[in-house]
PDB file of N, CA and C in Angstrom:
ATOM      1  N   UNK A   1       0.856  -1.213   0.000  1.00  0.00           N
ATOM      2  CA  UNK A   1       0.000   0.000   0.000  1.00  0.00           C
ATOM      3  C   UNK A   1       0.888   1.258   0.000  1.00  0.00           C
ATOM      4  N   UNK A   2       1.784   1.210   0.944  1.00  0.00           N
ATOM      5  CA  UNK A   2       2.881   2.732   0.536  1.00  0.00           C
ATOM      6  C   UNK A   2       3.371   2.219  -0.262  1.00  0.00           C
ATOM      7  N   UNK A   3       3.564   1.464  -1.379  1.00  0.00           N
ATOM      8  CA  UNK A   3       4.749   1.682  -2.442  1.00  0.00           C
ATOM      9  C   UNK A   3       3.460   2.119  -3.355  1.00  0.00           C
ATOM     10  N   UNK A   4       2.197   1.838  -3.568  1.00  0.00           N
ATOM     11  CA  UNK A   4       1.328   2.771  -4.393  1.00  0.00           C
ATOM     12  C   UNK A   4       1.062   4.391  -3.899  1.00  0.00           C
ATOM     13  N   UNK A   5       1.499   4.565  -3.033  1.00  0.00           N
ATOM     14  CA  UNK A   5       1.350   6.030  -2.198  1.00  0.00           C
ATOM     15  C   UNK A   5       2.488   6.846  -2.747  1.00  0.00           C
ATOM     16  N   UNK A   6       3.349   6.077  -2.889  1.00  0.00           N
ATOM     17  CA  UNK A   6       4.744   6.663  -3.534  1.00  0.00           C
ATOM     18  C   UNK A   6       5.039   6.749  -4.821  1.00  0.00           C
ATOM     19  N   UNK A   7       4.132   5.680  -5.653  1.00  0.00           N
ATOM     20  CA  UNK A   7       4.065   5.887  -7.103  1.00  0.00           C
ATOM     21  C   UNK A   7       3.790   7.198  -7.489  1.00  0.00           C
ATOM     22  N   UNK A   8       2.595   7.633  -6.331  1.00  0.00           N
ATOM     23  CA  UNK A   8       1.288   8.636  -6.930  1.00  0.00           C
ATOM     24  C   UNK A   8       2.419   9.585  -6.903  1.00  0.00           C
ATOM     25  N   UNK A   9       3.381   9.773  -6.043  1.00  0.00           N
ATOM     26  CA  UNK A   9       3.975  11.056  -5.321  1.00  0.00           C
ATOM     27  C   UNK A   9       4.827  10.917  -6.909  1.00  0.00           C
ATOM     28  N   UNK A  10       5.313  10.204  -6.947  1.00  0.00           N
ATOM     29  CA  UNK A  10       6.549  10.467  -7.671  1.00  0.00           C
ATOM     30  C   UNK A  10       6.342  10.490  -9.075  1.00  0.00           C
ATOM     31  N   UNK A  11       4.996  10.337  -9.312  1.00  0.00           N
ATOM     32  CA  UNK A  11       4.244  11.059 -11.050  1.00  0.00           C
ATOM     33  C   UNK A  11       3.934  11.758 -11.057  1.00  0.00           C
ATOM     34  N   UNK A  12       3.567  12.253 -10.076  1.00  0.00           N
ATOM     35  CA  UNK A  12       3.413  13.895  -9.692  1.00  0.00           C
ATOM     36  C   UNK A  12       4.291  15.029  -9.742  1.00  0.00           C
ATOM     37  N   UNK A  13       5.726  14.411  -9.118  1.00  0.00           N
ATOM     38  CA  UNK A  13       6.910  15.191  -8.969  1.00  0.00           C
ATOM     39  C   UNK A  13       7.293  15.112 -10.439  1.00  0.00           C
ATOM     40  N   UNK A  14       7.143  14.112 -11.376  1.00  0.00           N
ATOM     41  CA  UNK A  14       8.219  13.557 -12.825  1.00  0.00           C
ATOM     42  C   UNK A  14       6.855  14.786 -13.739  1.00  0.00           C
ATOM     43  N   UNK A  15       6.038  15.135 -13.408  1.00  0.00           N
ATOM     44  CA  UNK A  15       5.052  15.752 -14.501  1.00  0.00           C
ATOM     45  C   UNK A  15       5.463  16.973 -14.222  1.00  0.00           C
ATOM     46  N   UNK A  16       6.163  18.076 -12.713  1.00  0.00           N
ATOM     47  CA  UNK A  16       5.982  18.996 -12.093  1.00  0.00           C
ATOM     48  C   UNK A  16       7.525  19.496 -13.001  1.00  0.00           C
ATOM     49  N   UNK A  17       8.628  18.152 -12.970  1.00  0.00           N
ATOM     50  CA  UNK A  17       9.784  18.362 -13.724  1.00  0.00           C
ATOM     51  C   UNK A  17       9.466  18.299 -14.942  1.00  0.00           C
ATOM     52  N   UNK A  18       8.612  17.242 -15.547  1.00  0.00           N
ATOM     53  CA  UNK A  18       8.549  16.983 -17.004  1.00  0.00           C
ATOM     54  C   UNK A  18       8.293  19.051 -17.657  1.00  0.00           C
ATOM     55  N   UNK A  19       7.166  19.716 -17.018  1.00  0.00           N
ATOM     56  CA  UNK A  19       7.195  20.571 -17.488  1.00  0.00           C
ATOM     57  C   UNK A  19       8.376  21.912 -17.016  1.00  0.00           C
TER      58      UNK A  19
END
């Protein structure tokens, strides 16, 4: 369950860099 908690975080952060 936290390693899906951490997915969310860290597609979040890669979209925040992507742009």
């Amino acid at each position: 369950m936290d390693k899906r908690r951490t997915n969310e975080l860290a597609d979040t952060q890669s979209q925040h860099i992507s742009k």
